[in-house]
Structure formats: structure tokens, C-alpha cells
Protein backbone atom coordinates (compact mmCIF):
# COMPACT_ATOMS: atom_id res chain seq x y z
CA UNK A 1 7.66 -11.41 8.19
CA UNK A 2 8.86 -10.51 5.01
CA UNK A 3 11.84 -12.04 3.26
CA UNK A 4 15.66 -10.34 2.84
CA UNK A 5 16.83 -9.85 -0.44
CA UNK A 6 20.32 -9.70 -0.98
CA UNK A 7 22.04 -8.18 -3.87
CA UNK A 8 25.46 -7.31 -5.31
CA UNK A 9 26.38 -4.12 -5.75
CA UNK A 10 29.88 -2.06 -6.77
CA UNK A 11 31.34 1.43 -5.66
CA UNK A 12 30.44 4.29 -8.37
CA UNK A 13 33.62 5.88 -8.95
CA UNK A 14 32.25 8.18 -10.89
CA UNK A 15 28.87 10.67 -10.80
CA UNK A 16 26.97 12.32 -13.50
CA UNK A 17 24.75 11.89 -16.77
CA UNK A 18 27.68 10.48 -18.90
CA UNK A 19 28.61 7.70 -16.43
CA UNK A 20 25.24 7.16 -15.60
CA UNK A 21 23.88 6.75 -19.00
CA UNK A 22 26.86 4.16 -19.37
CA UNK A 23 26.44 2.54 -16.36
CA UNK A 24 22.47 0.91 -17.39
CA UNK A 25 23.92 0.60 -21.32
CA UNK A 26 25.52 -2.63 -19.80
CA UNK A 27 22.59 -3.69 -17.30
CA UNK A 28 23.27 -1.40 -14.25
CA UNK A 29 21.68 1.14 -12.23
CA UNK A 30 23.40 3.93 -10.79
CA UNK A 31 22.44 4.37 -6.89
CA UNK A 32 23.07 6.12 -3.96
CA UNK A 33 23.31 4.82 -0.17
CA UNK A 34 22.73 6.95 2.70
CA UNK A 35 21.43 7.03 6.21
CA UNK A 36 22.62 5.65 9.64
CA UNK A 37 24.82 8.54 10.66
CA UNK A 38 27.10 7.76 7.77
CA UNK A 39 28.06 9.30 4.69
CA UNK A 40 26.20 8.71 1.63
CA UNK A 41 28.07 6.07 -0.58
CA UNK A 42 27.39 6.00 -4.91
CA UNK A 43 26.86 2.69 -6.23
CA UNK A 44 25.33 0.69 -8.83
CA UNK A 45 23.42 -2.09 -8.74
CA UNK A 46 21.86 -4.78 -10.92
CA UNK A 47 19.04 -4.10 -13.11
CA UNK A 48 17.39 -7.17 -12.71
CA UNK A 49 17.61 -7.64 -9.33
CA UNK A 50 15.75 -4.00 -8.70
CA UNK A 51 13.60 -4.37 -11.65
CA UNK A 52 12.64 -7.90 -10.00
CA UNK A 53 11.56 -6.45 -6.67
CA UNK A 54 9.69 -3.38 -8.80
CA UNK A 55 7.58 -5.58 -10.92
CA UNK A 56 6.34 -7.61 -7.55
CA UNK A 57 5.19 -4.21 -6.05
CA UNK A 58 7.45 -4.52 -2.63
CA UNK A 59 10.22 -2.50 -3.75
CA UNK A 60 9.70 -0.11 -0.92
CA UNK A 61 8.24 -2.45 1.90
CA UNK A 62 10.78 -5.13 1.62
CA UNK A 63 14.19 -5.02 3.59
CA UNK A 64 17.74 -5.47 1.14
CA UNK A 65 21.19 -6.92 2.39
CA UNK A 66 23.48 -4.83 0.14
CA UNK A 67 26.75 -6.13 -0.21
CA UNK A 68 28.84 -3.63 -1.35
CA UNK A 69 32.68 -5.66 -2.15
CA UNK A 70 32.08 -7.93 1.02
CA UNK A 71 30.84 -4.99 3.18
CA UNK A 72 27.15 -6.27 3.94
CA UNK A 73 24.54 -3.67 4.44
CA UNK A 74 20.67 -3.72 5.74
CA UNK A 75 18.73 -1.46 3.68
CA UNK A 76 15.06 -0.56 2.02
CA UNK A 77 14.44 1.84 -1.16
CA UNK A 78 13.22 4.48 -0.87
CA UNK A 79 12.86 6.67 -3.63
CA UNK A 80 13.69 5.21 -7.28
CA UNK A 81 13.88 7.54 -10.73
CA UNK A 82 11.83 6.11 -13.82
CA UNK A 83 11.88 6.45 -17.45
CA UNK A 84 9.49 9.08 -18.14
CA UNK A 85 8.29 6.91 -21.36
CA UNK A 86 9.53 3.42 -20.91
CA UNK A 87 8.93 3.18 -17.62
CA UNK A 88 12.24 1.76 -16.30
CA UNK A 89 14.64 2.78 -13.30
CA UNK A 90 16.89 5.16 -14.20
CA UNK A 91 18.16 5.37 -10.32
CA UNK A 92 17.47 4.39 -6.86
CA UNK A 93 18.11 5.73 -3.27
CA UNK A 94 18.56 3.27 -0.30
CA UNK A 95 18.39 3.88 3.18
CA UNK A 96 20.44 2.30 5.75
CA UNK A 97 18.82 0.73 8.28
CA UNK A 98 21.27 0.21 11.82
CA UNK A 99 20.57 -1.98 14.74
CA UNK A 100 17.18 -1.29 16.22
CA UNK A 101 16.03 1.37 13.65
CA UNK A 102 12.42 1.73 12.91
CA UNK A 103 10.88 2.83 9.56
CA UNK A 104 7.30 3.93 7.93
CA UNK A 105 6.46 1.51 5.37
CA UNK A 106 3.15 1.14 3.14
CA UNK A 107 2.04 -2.72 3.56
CA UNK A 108 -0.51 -4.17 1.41
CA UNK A 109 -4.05 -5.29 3.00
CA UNK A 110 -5.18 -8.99 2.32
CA UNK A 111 -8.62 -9.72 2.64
CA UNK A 112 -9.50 -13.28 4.39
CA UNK A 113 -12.96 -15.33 4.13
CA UNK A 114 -13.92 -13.30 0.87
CA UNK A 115 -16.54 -16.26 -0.37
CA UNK A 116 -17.75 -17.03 2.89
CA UNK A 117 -18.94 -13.23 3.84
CA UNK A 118 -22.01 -13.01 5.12
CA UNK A 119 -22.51 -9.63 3.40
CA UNK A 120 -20.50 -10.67 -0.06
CA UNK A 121 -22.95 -13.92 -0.21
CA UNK A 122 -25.90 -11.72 0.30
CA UNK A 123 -24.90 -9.23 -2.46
CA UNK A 124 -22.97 -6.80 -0.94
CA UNK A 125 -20.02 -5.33 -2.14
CA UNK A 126 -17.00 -4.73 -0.67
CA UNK A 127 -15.31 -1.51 -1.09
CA UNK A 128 -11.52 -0.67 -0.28
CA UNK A 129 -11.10 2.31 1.20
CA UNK A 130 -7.03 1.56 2.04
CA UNK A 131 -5.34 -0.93 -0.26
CA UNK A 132 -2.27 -0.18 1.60
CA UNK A 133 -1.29 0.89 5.56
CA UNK A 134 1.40 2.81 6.37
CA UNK A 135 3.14 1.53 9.78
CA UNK A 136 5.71 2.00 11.75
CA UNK A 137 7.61 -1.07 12.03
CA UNK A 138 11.31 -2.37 12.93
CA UNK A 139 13.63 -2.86 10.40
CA UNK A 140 13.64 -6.15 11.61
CA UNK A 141 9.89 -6.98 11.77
CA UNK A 142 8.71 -5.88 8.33
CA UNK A 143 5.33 -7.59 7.22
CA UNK A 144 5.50 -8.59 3.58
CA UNK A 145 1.78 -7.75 4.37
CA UNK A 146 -1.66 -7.47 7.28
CA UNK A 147 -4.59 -9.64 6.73
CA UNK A 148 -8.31 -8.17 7.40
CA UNK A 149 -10.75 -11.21 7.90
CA UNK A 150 -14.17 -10.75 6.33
CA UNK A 151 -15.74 -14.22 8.07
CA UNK A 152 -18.15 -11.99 9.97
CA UNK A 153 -18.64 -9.01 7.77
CA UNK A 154 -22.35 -7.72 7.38
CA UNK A 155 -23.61 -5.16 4.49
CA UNK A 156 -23.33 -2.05 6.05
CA UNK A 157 -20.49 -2.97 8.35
CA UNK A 158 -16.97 -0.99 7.98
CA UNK A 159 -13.74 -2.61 9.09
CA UNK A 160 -11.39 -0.59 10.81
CA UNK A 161 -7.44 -1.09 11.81
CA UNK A 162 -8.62 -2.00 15.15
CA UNK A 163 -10.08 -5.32 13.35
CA UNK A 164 -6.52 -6.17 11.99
CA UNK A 165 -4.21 -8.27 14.19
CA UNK A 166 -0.15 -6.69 13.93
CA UNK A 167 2.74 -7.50 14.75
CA UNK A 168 4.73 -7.10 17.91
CA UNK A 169 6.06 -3.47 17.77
CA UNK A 170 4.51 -2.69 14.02
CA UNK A 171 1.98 0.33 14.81
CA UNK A 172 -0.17 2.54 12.34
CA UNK A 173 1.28 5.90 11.52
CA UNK A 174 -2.09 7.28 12.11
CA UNK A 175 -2.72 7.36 15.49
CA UNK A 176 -5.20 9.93 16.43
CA UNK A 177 -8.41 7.50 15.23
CA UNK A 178 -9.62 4.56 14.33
CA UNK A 179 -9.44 4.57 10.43
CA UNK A 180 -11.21 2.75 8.17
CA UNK A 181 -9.63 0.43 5.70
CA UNK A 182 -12.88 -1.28 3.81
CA UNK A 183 -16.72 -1.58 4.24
CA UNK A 184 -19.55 -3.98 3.14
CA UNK A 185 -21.43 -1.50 0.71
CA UNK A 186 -25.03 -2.59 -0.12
CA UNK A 187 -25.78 -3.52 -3.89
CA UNK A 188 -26.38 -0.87 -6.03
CA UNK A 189 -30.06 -2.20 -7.25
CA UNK A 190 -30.81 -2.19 -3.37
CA UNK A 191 -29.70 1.66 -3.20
CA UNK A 192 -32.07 2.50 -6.03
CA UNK A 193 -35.25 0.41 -5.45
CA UNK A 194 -34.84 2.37 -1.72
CA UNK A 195 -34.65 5.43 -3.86
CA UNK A 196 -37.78 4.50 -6.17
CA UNK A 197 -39.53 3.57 -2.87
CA UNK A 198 -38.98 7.09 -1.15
CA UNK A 199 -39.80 9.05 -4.14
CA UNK A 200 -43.04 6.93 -4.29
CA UNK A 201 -43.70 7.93 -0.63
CA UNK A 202 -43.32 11.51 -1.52
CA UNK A 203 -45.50 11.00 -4.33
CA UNK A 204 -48.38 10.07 -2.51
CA UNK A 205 -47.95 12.76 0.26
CA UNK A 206 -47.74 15.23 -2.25
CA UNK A 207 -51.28 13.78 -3.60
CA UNK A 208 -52.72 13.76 -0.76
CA UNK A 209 -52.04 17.34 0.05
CA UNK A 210 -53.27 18.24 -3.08
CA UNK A 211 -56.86 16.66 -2.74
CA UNK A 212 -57.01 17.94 0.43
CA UNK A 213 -56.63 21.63 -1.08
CA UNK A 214 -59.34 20.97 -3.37
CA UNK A 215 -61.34 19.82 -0.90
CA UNK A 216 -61.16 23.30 0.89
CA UNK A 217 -61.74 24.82 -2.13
């Protein structure tokens, strides 16, 4: 399951460009928390701390203990505001998460028994279709990420959610089919010398029909 990450944050007494502006001048982001039947709170957090969990790529899939001056909070982002040039949070939104909540997040696919493939070691390639998953899981349950085992993966074979083991309670947000996350493509010299080979076979039909026209004639 995936880790909690605590972090310090402060009550933003004030809202607006001016304060804002000030506010990551000395290191910290302005932020809003909301959710859980309550009302929506303005605070600021630390810019490394965010800027930690943004650089790692599980900003949005990992769950956050806010304390907010001693009043601890569960939480996950869920929206954040960049730099439109430099590339660095200008803001973030939280959502609380209460006692037995459940939330969509995107989860990252690992891919198991890569060199040992039967259809990697014969030259096959294997093309991602879904890098990431969106499930429903419980706050509390949270996979840092699935796992999609290629030990018996043939060229020409596609792997499917079905073929990933979750978590108790953690179910795809697509429900209506069996989707497919990756397949075992064949090698692209394989594709064309089938290629050459058909239009080789049309060649010679097309000969054939031809001498047999001149032969009537």
C-alpha cells in the first residue's frame, strides 16, 4: 500500500494575488482544503514538501496527513496550478478524505518478468497501451502501484486488467469491459517480410492471369 506523507501546513489569513505572490517569495505555496462535508479551509504549505511528491510523479495517487496547527487531516491533491514557463506550483487543492471514503486515483502499471518473456526473448515488442489505471480505491488502501506479470506472455498476446491481481476493495473505474493495458506486438522486420511475402503472392497470381489471357488470345 502506499506510504502517508505528512506535512506542515499554516492557516492563510489572507486570499489573493498580492498575498499569494508573497506567500512562495519565502518558500510557500498558497492552498486550499476542501471536502468531507466541511468548509473549505486556505492554507499554505511547504514548497519542498509538494515539489518533493511532484517530482516522484505520485502527487495525486498518494494519501497526505495535513496537519494544520495540531489539527491532523487525511488528504490527496487533487488539482495543483503551475508556472506556465518555469514549471513550478503556483497552488494546490486538497481533498479531504473522512472515515471510509473512497476515491478514483490513476496508479502506475509495473511490468514483472520483462527479460524472461517468452515473446520479448523471441523479438517481440511490448507495447503499453495504459501506463496508468484509474481505480476506485479506499482512502485507506491506496496502491503506490499494480504489477502486470509478463512470465507467460506470447507475441501476439494482449494483457488485460483481468490478468492484474488488486487489492481488496480497489476496483477499475471502467467497468463495462475487459480493457487492455499492453500487448506483445510482433517485430517490425517480421510485419514487413509478411508484407513482401503477400505482395509476392499477388505478384505471381497476377502473372499467371496474365499468361493465361494470352493464351486465349
Amino acid at each position: 500500500m502506499a506510504e502517508i506523507f505528512e506535512i506542515n501546513a499554516e492557516k492563510r489569513e489572507r486570499d489573493g494575488k498580492g498575498p499569494a505572490r508573497a506567500l512562495r517569495n519565502i518558500g510557500k505555496i498558497p492552498a486550499v482544503l476542501y471536502g468531507d462535508k466541511k468548509d473549505p479551509e486556505s492554507i499554505t504549505v511547504e514548497q519542498s514538501d509538494i515539489t518533493k511528491l511532484y517530482n516522484s510523479g505520485r502527487l495525486m495517487s498518494t494519501l497526505i496527513q495535513i496537519d494544520v496547527n495540531g489539527d491532523k487531516t487525511r488528504a490527496i491533491a487533487r488539482d495543483v496550478q503551475l508556472h506556465p514557463v518555469k514549471d513550478f506550483i503556483l497552488h494546490a487543492d486538497f481533498l479531504r478524505l473522512g472515515k471510509g471514503a473512497k476515491i478514483a486515483v490513476e496508479i502506475a502499471v509495473h511490468f514483472l518478468n520483462e527479460e524472461t518473456c517468452p515473446g520479448l526473448k523471441s523479438g517481440g515488442v511490448l507495447n503499453v497501451v495504459r501506463y496508468q489505471v484509474e481505480l476506485n480505491c479506499p482512502a485507506s488502501e491506496i496502491p503506490e502501484f499494480i504489477e502486470l506479470d509478463l512470465a507467460e506472455a506470447n507475441i501476439g498476446d494482449s494483457l488485460h486488467i483481468s490478468d492484474v491481481k488488486l487489492p481488496e476493495g480497489v476496483v477499475p473505474t471502467i467497468s463495462d469491459r475487459d480493457f487492455t493495458i499492453a500487448t506483445i506486438a510482433a517485430p517490425a522486420e517480421l510485419d514487413d517480410s509478411d508484407d513482401d511475402a503477400g505482395e509476392a503472392v499477388e505478384g505471381e497470381e497476377g502473372a499467371e492471369g496474365d499468361s493465361s489471357e494470352d493464351g486465349e488470345e
